[in-house]
Protein backbone atom coordinates (compact mmCIF):
# COMPACT_ATOMS: atom_id res chain seq x y z
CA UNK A 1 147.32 21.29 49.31
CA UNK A 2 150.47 19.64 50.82
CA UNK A 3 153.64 21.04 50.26
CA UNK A 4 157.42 22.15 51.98
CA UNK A 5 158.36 24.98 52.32
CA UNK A 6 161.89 26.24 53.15
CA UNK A 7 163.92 29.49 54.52
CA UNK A 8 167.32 29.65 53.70
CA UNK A 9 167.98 33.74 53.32
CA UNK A 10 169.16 33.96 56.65
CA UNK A 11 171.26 32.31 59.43
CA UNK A 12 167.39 31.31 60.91
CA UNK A 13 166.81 28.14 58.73
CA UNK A 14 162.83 27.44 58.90
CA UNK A 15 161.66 24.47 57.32
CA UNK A 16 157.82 23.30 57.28
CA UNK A 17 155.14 20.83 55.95
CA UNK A 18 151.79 22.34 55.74
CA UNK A 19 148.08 20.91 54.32
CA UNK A 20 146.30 24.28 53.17
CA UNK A 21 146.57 26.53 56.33
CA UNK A 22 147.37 23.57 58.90
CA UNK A 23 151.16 22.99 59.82
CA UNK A 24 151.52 19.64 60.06
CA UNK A 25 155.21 19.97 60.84
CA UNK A 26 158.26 22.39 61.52
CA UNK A 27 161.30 23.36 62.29
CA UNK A 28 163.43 26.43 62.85
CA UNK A 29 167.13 26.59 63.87
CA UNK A 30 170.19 28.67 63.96
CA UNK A 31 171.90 27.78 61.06
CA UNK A 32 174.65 30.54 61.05
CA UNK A 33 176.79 29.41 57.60
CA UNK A 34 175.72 25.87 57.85
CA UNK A 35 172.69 25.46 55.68
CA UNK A 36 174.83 22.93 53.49
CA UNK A 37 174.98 21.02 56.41
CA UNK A 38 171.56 21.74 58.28
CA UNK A 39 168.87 21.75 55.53
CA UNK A 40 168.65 18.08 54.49
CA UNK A 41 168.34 16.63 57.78
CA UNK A 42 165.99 19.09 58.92
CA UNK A 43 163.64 18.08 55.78
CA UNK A 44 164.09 14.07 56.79
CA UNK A 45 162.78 15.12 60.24
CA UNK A 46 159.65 16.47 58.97
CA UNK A 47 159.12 13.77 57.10
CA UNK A 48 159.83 10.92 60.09
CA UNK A 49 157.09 13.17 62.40
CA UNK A 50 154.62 13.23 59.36
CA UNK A 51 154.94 10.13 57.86
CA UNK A 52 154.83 11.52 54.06
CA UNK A 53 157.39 11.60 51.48
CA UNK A 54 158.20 13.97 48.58
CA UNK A 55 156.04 11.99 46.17
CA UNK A 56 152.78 12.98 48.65
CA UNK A 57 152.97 16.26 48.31
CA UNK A 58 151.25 18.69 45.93
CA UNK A 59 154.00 21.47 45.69
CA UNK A 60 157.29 23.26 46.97
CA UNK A 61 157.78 26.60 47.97
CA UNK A 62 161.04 28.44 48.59
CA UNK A 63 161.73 31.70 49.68
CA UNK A 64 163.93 33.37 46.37
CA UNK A 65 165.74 36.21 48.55
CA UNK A 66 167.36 38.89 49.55
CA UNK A 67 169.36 37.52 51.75
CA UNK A 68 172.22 35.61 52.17
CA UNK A 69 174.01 34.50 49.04
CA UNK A 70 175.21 31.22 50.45
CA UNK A 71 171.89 30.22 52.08
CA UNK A 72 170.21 31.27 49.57
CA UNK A 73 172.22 28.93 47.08
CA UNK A 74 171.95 26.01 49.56
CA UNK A 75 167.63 26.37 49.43
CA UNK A 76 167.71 26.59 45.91
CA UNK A 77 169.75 24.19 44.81
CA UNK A 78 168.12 21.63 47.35
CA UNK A 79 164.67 22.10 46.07
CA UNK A 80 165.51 22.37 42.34
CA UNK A 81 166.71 18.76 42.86
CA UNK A 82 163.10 17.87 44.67
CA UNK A 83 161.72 19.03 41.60
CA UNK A 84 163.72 17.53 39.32
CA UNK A 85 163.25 14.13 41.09
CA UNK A 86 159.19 14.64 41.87
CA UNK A 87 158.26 17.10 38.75
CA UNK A 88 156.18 18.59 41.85
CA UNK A 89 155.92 22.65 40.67
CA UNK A 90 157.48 25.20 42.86
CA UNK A 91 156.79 28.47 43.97
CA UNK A 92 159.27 31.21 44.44
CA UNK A 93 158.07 33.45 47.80
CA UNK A 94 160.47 36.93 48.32
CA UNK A 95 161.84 36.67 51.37
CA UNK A 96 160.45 40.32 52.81
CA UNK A 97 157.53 39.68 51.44
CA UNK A 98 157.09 36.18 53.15
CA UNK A 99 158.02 37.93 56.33
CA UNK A 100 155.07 40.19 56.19
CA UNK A 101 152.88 37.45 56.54
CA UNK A 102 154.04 37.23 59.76
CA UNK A 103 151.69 39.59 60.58
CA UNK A 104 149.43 38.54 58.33
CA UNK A 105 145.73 40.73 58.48
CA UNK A 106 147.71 43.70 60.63
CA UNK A 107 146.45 47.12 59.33
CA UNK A 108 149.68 49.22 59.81
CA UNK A 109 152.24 49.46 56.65
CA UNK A 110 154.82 46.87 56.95
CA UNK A 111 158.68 46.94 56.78
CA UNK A 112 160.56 43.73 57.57
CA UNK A 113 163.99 45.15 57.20
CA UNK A 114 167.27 42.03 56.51
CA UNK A 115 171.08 42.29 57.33
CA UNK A 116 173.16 42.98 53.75
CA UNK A 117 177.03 43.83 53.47
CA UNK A 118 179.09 46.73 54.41
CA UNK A 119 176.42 47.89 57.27
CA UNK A 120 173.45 47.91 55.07
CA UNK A 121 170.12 46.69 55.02
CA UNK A 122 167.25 45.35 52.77
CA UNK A 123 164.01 46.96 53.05
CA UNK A 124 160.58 46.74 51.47
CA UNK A 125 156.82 47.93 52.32
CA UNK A 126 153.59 45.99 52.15
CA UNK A 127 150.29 46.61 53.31
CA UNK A 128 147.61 44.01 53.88
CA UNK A 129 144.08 45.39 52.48
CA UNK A 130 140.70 45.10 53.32
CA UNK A 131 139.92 41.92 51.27
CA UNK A 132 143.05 39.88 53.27
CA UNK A 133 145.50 40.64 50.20
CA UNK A 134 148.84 41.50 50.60
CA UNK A 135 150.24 44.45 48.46
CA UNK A 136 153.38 45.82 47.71
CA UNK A 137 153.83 49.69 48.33
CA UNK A 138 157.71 49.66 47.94
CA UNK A 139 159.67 47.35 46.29
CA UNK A 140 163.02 45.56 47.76
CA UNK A 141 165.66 48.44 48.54
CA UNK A 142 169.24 47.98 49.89
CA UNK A 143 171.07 50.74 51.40
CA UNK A 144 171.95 52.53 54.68
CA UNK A 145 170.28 52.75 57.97
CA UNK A 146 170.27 56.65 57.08
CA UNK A 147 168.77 56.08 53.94
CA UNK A 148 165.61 53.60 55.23
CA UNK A 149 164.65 56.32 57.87
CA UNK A 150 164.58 58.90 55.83
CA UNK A 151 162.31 56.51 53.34
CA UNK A 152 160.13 55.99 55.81
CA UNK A 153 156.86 57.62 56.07
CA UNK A 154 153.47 57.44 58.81
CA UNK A 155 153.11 55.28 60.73
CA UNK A 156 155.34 51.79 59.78
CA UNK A 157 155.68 48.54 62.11
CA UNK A 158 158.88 47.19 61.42
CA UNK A 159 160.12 43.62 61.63
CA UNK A 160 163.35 41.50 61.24
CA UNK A 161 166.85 41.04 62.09
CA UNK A 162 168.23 44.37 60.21
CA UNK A 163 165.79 46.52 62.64
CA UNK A 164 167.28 44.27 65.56
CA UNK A 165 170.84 45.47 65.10
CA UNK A 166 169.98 48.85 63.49
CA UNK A 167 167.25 50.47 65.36
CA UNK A 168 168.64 53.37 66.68
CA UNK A 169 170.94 54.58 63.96
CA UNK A 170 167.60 53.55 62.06
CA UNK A 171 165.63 56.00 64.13
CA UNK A 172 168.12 58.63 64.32
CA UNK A 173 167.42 59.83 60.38
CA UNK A 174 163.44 58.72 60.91
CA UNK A 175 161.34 61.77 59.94
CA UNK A 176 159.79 63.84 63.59
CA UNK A 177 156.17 62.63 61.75
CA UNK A 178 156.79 59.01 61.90
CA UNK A 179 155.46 56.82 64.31
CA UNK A 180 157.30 53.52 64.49
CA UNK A 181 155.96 50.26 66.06
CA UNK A 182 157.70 46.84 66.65
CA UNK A 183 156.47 43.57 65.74
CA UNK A 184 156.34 41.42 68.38
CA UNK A 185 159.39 39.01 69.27
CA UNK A 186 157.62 35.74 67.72
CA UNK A 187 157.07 37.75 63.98
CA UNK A 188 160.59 39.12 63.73
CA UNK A 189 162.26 36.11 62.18
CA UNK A 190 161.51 34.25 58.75
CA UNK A 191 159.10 31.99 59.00
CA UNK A 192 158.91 28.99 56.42
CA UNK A 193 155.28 28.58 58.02
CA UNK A 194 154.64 32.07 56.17
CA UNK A 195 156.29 31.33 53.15
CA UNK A 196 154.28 28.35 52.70
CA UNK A 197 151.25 30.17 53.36
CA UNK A 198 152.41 33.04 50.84
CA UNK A 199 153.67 29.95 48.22
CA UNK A 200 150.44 28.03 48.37
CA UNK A 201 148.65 31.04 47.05
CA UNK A 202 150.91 31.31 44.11
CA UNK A 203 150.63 27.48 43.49
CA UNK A 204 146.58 27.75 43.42
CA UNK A 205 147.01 30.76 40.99
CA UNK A 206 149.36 28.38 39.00
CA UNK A 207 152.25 30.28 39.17
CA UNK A 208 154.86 27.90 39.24
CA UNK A 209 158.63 28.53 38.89
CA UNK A 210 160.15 27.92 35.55
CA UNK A 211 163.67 27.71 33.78
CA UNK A 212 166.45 30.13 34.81
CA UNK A 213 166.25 30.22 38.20
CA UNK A 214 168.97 32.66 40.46
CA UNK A 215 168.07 34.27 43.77
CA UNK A 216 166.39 37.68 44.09
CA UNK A 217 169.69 39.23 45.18
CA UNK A 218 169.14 42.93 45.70
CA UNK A 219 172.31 44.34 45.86
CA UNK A 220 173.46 47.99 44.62
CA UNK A 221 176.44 47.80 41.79
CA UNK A 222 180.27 48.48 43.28
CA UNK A 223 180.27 51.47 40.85
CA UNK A 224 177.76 52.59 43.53
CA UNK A 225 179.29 51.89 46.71
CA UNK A 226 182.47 53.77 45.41
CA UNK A 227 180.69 56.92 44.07
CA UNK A 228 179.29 56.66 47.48
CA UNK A 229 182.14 55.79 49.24
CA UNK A 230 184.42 58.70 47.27
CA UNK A 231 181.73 61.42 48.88
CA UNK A 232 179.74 61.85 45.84
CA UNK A 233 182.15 62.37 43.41
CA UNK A 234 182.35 60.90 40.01
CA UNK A 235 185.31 58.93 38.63
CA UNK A 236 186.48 61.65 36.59
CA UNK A 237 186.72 63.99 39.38
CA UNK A 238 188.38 61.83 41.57
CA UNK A 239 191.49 61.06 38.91
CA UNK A 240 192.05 64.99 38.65
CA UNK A 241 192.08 65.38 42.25
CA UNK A 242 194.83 62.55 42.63
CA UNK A 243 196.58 63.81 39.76
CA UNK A 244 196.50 67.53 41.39
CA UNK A 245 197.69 65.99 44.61
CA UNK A 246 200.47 64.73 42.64
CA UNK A 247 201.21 67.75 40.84
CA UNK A 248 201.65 69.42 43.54
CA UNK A 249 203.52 67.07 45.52
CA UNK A 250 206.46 66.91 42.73
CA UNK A 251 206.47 70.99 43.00
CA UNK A 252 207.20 70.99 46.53
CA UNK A 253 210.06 69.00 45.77
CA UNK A 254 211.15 71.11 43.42
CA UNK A 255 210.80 74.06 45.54
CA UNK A 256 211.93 72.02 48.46
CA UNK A 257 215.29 71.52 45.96
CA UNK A 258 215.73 74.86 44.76
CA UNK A 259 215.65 76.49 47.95
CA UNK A 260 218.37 73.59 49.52
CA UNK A 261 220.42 74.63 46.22
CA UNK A 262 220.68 78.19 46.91
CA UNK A 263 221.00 77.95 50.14
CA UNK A 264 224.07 76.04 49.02
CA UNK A 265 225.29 78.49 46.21
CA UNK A 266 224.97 81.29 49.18
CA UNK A 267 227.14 79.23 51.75
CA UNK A 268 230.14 78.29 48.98
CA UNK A 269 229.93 82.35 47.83
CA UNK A 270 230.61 83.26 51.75
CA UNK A 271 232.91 80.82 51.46
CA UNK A 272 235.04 81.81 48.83
């Protein structure tokens, strides 16, 4: 089974052709906010150094997200018009769970861990079993550094660009009883290679992608963030501590007032 596959959730664009198991052609880059610009020649070079064309292939396989909303767009959009053109089905890969195929076979619980907003990350855990499948023991979480430590559990052997940048305030809320391994350098990106691999399973199972497609964005609401944000208090609270704060900031004027005003009444008696 021939088909593309492409990474977009990320500033690491990976594009690849593969046959079944054999990568027949690839091609990763740092794309950094330029997938608009990036993907479409990237997918003409594979097809110069392989000599097919759209119409040869047997499917397409995208990776759906987390990730970045712009690259994510970009991926999307560019293979909803291959399949529009070619009628070829398409098969949606998450992103995380692509990356643990980096490691495909590895006995240790998997975390590839992504970059999100405000300093947080997204998160997931897999664990490949005995019969070479891949299952899902946590599904995609976004939140703190603080708050992926203190998920974590055993021993884990994390992956990706969000443990790159946020190891140690990662391992700083870790539990004493977890035992934490690194992936090696060549598994911590997205690879399309993997999603392809991950994608052509889905195609052979026939699950193609239908109507109605939007990203897998994971992201937590903004009434969330702020309840967060105001230290754990709800809205409620929050409006009748301003509205205290006001209160008494109008009485100290007052008093601030009163006391100038006798003060004055007391001069203009010693006065007269």
């Amino acid at each position: 089974m021939k088909v593309l596959a492409v990474e977009t959730a990320t500033s690491w664009q990976s594009v690849a052709i593969l046959d079944g198991p054999r990568v027949l052609a690839r091609h990763d880059q740092d794309a950094a906010g330029s997938h608009a610009k990036l993907l479409l020649p990237a997918i003409d070079r594979l097809f110069s150094e392989t000599g097919l064309t759209l119409k040869q292939l047997d499917g397409l396989v995208l990776s759906i997200g987390p990730g970045s909303f712009t690259g994510l767009r970009v991926g999307l959009a560019t293979l909803l018009g291959f399949r529009t053109i070619t009628q070829l089905p398409l098969a949606l890969v998450p992103t995380l769970e692509g990356m643990a195929w980096n490691l495909r076979g590895t006995s240790t619980p998997l975390c590839p861990i992504l970059n999100s907003r405000r300093g947080e990350l997204y998160w997931a855990l897999f664990r490949w079993t005995s019969e070479d499948r891949l299952e899902r023991v946590v599904s995609e979480q976004v939140g703190t550094p603080v708050m992926l430590g203190a998920s974590l559990a055993g021993s884990v052997l994390v992956l990706g660009e969000g443990w790159t940048v946020e190891a140690s305030a990662i391992r700083s809320s870790i539990p004493a009883s977890v035992t934490i391994i690194e992936a090696p350098d060549h598994a911590m990106k997205p690879s399309a290679v993997s999603i392809g691999l991950a994608g052509i399973e889905r195609l052979q199972r026939s699950e193609h992608a239908g109507l109605g497609i939007s990203p897998l964005y994971v992201q937590r609401t903004t009434a969330e963030l702020k309840y967060e944000e105001s230290g754990g208090q709800s809205p409620v609270a929050l409006r009748q501590e301003r509205v205290a704060k006001k209160v008494q900031a109008r009485a100290a004027v007052v008093r601030t007032r009163v006391a100038r005003g006798g003060a004055k009444a007391g001069r203009d008696d010693a006065a007269r």
